[in-house]
Structure formats: C-alpha cells, structure tokens
PDB file of N, CA and C in Angstrom:
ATOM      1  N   UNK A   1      20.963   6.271 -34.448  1.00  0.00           N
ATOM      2  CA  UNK A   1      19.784   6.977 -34.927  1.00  0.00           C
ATOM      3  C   UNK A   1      20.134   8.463 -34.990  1.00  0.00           C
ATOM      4  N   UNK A   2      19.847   9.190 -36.172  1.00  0.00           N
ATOM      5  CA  UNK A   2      19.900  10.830 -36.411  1.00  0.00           C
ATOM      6  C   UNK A   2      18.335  11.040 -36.229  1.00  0.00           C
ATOM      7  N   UNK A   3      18.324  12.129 -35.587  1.00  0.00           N
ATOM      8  CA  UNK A   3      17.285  12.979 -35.258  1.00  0.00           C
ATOM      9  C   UNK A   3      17.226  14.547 -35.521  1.00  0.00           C
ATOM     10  N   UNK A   4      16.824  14.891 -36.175  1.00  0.00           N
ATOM     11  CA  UNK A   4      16.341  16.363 -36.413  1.00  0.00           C
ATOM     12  C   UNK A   4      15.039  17.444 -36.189  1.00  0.00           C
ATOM     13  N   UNK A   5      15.068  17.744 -35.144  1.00  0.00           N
ATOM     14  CA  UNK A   5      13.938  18.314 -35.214  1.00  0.00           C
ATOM     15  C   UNK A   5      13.225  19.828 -36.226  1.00  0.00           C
ATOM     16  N   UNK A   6      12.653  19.739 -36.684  1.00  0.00           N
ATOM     17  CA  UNK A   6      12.025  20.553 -37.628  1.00  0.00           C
ATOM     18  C   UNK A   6      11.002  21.589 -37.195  1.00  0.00           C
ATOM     19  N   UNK A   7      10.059  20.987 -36.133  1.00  0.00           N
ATOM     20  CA  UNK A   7       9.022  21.971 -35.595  1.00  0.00           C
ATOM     21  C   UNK A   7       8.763  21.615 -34.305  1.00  0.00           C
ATOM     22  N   UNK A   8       7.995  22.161 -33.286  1.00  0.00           N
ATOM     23  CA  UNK A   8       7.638  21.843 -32.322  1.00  0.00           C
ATOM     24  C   UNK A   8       7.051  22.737 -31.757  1.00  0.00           C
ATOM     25  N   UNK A   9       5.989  22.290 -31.221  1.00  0.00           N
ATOM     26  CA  UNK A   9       4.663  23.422 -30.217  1.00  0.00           C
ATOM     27  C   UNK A   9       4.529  22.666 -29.075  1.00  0.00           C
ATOM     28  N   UNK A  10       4.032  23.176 -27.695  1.00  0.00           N
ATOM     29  CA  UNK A  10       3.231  22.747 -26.990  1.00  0.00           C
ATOM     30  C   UNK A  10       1.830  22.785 -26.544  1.00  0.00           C
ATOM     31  N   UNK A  11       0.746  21.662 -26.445  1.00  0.00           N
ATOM     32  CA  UNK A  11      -0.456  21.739 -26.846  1.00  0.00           C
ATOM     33  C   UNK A  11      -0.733  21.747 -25.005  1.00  0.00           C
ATOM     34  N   UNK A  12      -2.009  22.460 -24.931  1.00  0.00           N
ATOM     35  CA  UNK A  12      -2.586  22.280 -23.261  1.00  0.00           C
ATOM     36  C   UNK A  12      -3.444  20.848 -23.408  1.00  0.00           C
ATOM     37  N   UNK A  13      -4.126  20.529 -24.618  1.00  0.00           N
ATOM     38  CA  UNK A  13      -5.242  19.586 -24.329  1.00  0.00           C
ATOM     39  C   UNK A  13      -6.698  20.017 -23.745  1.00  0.00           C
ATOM     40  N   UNK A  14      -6.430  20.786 -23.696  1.00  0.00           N
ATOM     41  CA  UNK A  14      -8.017  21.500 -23.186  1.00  0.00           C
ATOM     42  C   UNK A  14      -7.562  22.139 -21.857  1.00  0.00           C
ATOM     43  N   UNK A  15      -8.829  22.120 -20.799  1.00  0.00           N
ATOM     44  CA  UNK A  15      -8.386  22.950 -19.870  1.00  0.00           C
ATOM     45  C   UNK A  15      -7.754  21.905 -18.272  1.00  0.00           C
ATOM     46  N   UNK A  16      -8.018  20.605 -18.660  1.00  0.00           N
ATOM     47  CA  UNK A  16      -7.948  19.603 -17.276  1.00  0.00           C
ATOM     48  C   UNK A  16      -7.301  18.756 -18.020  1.00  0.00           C
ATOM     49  N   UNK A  17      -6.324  18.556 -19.364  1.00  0.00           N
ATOM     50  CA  UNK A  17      -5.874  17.530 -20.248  1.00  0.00           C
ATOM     51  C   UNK A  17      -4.487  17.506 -19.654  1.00  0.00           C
ATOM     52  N   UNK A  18      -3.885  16.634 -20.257  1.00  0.00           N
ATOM     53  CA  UNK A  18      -2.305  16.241 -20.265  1.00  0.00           C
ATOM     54  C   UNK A  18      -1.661  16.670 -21.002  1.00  0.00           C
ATOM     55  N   UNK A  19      -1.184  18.216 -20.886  1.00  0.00           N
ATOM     56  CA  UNK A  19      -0.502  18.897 -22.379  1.00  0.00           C
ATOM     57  C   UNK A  19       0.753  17.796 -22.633  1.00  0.00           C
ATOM     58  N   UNK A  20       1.586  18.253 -23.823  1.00  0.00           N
ATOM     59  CA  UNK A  20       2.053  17.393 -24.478  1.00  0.00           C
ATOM     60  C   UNK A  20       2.672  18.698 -25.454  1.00  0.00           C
ATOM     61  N   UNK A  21       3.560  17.871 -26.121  1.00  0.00           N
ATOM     62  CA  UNK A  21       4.680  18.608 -27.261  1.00  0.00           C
ATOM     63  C   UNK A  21       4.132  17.980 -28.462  1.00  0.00           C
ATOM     64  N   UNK A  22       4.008  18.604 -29.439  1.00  0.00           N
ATOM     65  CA  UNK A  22       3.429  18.290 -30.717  1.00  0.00           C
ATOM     66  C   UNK A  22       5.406  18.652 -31.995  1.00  0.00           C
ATOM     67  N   UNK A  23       5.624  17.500 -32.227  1.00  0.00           N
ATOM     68  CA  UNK A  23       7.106  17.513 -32.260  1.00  0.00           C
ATOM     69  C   UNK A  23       7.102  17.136 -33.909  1.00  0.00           C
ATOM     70  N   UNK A  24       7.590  17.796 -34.976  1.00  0.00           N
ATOM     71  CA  UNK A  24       7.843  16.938 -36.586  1.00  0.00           C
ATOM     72  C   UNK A  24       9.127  16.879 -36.643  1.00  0.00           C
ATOM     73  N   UNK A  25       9.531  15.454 -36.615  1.00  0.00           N
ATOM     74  CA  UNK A  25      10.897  15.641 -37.219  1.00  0.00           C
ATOM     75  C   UNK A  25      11.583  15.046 -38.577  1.00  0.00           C
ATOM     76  N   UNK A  26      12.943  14.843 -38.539  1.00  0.00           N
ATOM     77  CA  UNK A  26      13.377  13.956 -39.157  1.00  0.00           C
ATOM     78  C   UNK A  26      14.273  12.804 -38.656  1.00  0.00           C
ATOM     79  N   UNK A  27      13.764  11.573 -39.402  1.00  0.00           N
ATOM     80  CA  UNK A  27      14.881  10.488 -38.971  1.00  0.00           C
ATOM     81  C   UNK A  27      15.205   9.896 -40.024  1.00  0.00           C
ATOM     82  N   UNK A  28      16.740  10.121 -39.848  1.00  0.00           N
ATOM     83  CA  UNK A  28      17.642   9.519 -41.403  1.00  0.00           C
ATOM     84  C   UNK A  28      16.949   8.406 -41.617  1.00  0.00           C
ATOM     85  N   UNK A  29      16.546   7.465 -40.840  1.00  0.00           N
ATOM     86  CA  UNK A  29      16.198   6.266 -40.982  1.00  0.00           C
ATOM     87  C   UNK A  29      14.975   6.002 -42.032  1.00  0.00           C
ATOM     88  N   UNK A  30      13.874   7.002 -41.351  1.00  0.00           N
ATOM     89  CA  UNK A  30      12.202   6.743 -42.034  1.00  0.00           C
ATOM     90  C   UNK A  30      11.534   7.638 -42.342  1.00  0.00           C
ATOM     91  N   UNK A  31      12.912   8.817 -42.730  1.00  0.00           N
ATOM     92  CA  UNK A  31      11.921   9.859 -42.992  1.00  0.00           C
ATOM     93  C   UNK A  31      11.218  11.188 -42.002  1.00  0.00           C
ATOM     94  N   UNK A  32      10.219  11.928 -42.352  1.00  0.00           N
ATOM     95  CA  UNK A  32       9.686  13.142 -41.886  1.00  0.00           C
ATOM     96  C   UNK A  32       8.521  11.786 -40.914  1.00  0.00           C
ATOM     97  N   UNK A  33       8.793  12.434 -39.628  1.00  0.00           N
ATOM     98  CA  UNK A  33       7.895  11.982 -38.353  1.00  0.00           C
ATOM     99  C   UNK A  33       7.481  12.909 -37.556  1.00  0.00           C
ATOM    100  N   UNK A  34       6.328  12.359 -36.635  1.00  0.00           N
ATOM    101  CA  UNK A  34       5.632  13.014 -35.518  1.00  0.00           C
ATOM    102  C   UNK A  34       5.241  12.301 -34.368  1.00  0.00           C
ATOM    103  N   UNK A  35       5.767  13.122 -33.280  1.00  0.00           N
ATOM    104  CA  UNK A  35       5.846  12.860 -32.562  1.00  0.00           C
ATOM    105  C   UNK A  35       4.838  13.596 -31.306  1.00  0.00           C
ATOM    106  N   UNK A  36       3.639  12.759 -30.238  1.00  0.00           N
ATOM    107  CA  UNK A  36       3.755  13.430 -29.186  1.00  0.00           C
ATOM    108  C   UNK A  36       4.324  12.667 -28.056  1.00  0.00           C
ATOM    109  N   UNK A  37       4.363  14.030 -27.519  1.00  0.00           N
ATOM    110  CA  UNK A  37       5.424  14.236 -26.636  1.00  0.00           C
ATOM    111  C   UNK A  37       5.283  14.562 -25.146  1.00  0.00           C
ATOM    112  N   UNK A  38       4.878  13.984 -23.632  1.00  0.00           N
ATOM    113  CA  UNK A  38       4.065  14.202 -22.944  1.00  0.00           C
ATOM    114  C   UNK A  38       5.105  14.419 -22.060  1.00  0.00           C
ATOM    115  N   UNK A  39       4.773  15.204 -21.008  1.00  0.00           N
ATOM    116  CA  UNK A  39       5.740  15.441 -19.878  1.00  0.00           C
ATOM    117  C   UNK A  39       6.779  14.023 -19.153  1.00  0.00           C
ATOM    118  N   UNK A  40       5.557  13.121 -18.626  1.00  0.00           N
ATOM    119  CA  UNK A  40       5.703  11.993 -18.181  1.00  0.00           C
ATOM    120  C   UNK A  40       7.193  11.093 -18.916  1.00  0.00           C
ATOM    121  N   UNK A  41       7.681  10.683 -17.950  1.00  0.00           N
ATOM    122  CA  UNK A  41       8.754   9.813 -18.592  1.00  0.00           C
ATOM    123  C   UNK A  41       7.948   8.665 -18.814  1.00  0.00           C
ATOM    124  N   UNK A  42       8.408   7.827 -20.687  1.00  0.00           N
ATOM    125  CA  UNK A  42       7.691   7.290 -20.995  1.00  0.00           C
ATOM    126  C   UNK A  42       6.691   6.982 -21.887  1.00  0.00           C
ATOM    127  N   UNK A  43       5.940   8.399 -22.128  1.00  0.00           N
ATOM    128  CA  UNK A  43       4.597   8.884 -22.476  1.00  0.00           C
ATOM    129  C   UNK A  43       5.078   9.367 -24.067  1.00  0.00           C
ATOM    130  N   UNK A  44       5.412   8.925 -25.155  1.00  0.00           N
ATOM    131  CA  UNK A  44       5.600   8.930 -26.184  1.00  0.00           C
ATOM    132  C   UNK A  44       4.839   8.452 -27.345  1.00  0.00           C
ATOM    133  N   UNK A  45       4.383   9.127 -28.159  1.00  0.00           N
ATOM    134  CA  UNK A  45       3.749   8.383 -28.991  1.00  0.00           C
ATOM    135  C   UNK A  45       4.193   9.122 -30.814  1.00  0.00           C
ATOM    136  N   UNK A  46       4.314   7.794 -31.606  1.00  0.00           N
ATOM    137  CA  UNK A  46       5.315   8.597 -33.000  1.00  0.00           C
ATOM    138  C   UNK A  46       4.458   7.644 -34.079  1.00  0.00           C
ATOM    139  N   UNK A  47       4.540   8.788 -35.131  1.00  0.00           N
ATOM    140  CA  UNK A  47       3.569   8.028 -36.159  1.00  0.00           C
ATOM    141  C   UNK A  47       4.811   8.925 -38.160  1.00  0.00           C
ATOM    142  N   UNK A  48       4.674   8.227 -38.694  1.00  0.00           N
ATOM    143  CA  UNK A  48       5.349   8.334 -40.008  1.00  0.00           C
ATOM    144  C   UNK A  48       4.025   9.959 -40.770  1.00  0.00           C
ATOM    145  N   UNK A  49       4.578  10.539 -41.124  1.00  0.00           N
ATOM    146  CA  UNK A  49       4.107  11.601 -41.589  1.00  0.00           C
ATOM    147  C   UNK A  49       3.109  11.255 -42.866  1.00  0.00           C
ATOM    148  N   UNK A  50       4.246  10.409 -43.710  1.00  0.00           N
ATOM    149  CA  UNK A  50       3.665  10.032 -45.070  1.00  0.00           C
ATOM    150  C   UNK A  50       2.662   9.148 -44.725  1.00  0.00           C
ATOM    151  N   UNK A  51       2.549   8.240 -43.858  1.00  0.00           N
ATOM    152  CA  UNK A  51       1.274   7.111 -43.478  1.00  0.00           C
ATOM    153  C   UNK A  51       0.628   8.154 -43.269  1.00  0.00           C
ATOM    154  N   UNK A  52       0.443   9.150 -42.047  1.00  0.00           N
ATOM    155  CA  UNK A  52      -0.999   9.747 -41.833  1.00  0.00           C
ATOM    156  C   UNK A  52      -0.973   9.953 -42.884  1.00  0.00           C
ATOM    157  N   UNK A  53      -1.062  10.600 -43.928  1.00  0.00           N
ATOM    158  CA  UNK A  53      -1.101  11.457 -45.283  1.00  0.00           C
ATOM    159  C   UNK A  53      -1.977  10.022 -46.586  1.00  0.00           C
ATOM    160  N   UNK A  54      -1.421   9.489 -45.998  1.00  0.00           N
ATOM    161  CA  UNK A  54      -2.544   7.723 -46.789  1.00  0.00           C
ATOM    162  C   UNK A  54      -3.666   7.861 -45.708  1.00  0.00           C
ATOM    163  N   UNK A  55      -3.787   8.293 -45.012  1.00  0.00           N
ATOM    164  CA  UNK A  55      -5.061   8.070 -43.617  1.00  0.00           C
ATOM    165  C   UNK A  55      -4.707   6.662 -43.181  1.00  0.00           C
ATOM    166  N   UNK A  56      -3.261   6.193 -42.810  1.00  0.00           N
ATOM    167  CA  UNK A  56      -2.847   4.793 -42.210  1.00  0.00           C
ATOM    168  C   UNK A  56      -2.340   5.613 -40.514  1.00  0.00           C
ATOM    169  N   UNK A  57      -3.541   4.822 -39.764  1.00  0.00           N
ATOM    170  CA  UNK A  57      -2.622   4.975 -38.407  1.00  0.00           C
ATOM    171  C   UNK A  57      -3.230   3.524 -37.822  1.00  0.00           C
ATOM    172  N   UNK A  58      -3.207   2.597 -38.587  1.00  0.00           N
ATOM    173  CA  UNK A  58      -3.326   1.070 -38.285  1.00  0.00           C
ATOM    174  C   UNK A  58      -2.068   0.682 -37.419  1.00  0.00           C
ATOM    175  N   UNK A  59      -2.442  -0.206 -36.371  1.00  0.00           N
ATOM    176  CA  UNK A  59      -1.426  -0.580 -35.528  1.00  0.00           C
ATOM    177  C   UNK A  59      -0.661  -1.991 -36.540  1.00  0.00           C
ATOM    178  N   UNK A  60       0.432  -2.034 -36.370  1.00  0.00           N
ATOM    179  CA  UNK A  60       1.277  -3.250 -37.375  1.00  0.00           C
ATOM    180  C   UNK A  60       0.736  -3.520 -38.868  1.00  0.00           C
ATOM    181  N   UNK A  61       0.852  -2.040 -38.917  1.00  0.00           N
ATOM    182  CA  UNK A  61       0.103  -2.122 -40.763  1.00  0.00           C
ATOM    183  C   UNK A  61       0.925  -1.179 -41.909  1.00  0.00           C
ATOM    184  N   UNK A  62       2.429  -0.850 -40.782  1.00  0.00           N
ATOM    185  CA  UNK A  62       3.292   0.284 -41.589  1.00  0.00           C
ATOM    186  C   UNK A  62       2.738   1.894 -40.993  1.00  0.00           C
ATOM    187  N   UNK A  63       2.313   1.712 -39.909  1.00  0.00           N
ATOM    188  CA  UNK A  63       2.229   3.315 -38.977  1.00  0.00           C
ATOM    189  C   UNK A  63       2.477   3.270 -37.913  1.00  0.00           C
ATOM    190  N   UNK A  64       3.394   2.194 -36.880  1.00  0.00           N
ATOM    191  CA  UNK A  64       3.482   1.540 -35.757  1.00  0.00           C
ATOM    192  C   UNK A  64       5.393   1.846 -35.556  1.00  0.00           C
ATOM    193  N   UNK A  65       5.031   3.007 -34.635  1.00  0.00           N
ATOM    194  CA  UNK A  65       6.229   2.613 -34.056  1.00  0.00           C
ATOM    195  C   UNK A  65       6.627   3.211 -32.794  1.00  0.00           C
ATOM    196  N   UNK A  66       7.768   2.011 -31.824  1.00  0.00           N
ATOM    197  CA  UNK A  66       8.049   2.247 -30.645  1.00  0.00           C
ATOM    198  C   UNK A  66       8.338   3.807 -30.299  1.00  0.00           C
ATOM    199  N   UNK A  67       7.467   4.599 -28.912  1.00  0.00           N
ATOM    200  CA  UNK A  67       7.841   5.738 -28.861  1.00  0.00           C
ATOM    201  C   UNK A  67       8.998   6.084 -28.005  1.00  0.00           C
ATOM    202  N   UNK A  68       9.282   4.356 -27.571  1.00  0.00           N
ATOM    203  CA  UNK A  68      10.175   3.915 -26.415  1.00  0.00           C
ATOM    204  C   UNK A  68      11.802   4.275 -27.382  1.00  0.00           C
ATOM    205  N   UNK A  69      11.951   3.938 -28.282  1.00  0.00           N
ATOM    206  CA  UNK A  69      13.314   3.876 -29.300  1.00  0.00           C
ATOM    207  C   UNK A  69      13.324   5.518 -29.911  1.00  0.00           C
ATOM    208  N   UNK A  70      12.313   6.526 -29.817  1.00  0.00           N
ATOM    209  CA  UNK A  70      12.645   7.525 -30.362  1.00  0.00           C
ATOM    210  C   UNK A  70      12.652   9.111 -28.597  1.00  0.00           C
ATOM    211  N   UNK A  71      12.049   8.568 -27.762  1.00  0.00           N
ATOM    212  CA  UNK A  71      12.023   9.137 -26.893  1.00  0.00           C
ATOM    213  C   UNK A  71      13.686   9.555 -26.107  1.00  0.00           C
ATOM    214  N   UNK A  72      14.133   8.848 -25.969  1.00  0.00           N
ATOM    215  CA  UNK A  72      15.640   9.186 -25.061  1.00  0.00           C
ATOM    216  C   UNK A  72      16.381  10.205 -26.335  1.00  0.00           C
ATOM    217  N   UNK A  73      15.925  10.187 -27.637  1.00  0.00           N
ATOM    218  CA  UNK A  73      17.176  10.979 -28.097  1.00  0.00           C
ATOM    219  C   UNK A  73      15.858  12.740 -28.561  1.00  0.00           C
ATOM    220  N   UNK A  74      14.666  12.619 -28.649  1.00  0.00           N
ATOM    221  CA  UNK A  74      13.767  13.706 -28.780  1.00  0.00           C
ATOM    222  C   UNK A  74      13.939  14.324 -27.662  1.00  0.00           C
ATOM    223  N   UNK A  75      14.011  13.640 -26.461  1.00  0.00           N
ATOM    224  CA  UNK A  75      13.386  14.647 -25.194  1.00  0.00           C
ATOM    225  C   UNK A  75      15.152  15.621 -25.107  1.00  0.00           C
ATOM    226  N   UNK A  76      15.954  15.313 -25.109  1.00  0.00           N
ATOM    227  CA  UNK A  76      17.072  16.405 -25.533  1.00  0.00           C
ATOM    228  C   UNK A  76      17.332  17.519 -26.270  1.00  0.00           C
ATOM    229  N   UNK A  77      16.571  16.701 -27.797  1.00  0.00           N
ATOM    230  CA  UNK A  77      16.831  17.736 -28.741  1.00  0.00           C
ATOM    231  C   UNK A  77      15.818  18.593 -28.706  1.00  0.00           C
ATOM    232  N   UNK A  78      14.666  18.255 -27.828  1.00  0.00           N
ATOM    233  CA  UNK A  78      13.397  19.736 -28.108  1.00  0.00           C
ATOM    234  C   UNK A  78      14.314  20.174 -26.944  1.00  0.00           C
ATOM    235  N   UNK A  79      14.698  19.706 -25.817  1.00  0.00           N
ATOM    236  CA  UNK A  79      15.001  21.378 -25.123  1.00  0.00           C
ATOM    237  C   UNK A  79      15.991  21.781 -26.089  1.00  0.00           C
ATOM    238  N   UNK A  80      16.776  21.707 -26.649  1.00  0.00           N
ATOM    239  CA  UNK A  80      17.576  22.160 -27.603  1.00  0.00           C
ATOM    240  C   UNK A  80      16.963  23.259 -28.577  1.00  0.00           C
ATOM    241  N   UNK A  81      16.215  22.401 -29.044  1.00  0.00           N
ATOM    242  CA  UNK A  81      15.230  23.281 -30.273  1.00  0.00           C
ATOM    243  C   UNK A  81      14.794  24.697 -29.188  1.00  0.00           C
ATOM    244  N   UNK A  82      13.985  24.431 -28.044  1.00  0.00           N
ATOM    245  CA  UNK A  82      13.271  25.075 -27.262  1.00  0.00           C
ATOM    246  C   UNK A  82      14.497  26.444 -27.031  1.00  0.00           C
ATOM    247  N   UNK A  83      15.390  26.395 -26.905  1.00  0.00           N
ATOM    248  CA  UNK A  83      16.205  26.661 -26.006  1.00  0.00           C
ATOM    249  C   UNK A  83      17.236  28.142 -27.241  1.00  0.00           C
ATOM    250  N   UNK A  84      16.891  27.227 -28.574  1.00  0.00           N
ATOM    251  CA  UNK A  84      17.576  28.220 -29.797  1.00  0.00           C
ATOM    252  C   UNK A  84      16.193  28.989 -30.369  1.00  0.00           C
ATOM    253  N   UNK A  85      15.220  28.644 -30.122  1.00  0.00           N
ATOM    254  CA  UNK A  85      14.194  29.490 -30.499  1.00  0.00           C
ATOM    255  C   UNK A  85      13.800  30.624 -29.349  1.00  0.00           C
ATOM    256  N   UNK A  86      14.094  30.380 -27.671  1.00  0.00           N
ATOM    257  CA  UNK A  86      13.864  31.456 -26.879  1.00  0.00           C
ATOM    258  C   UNK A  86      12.540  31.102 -26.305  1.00  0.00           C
ATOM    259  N   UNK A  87      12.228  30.192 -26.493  1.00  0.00           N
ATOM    260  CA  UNK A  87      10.704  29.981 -25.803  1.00  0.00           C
ATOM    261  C   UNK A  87      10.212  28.616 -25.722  1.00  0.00           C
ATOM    262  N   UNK A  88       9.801  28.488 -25.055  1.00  0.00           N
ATOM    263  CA  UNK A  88       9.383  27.063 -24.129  1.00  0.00           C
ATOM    264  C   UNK A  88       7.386  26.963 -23.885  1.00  0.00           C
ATOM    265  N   UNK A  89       7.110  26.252 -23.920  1.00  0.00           N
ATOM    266  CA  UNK A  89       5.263  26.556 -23.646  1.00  0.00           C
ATOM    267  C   UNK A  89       4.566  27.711 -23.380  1.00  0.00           C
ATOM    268  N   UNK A  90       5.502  28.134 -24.775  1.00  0.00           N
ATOM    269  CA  UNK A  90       4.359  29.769 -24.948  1.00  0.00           C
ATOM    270  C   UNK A  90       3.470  29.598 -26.142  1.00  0.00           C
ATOM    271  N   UNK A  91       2.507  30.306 -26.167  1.00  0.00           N
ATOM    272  CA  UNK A  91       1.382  30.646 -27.175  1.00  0.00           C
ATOM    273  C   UNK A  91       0.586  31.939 -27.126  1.00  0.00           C
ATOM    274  N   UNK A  92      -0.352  31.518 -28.328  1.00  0.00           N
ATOM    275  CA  UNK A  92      -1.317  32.817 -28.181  1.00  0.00           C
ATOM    276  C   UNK A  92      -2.214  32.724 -27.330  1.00  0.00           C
ATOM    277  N   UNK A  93      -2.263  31.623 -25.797  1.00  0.00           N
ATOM    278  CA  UNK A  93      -2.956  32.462 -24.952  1.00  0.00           C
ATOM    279  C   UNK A  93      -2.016  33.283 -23.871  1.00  0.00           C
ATOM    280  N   UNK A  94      -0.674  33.444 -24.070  1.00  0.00           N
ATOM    281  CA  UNK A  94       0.167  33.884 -23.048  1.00  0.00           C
ATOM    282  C   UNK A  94       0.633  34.699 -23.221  1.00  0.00           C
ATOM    283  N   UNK A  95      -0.065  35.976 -24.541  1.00  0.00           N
ATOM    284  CA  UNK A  95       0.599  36.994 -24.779  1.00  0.00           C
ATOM    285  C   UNK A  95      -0.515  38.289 -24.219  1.00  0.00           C
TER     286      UNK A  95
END
C-alpha cells in the first residue's frame, strides 16, 4: 500500500470530546481519502473522498473501509507530515 498524505489538522471535538486528526490523503490504490484519526490505538475511521461527494457514507455500499488496513502505515506518515510542517496540534485557538 502507498500512502500520501496531502493535508492534515487536528480537531478538539468540542470542549470534553475525543480530539482526533482530520487526515486527506492519497492511496495509489483508491484514490483521494479521509481519514479520522484518534489518539487511541485502533480508533480509525476512513471514508473515499469521491463517495462523500455522491453523499454515499452507506456501510457495504462502496464507502466502507477497514480503518484497521490504513492505520499502521497513516499514524507514521502524519508524524512525518507533522514534523516537515513544524507543528503538531496547533490552531487558531493557540495563538
């Protein structure tokens, strides 16, 4: 599997939520994807860019896929990404 990451933020979820990484990438395989991305080992969840864009986030309907098979090679490349951009879970409330 090739993985590319393209963008990535980190979201708080409100003020008592489970922040999470809000991740777009690419996979040679299927294309421009998204990914979140939760601290927790595990806690993955990935959806096809072009399906949301039909308004498809039907489970086994062509918007379904394991976050288990894309997680071990994402959680590397965002610190990567993180790491060439200079910043890690910053935003505009931390300036």
């Amino acid at each position: 599997m090739k993985l590319t990451i393209l963008s990535a933020s980190f979201h708080r979820n409100g003020v008592c939520g489970e922040g999470f990484y809000s991740v777009i990438f690419n996979d040679e395989e299927n294309g421009k994807m998204h990914a979140s991305l939760f601290d927790k080992a595990g806690y993955c969840a990935v959806h096809k860019i072009e399906e949301l864009a039909k308004d498809n986030i039907d489970f086994a309907r062509g918007n379904s896929w394991r976050g288990d098979r894309f997680e071990s090679e994402l959680r590397p490349l965002l610190n990567e990404f993180f790491e060439s951009k200079g910043t890690n879970r910053i935003g505009p409330f931390s300036i």
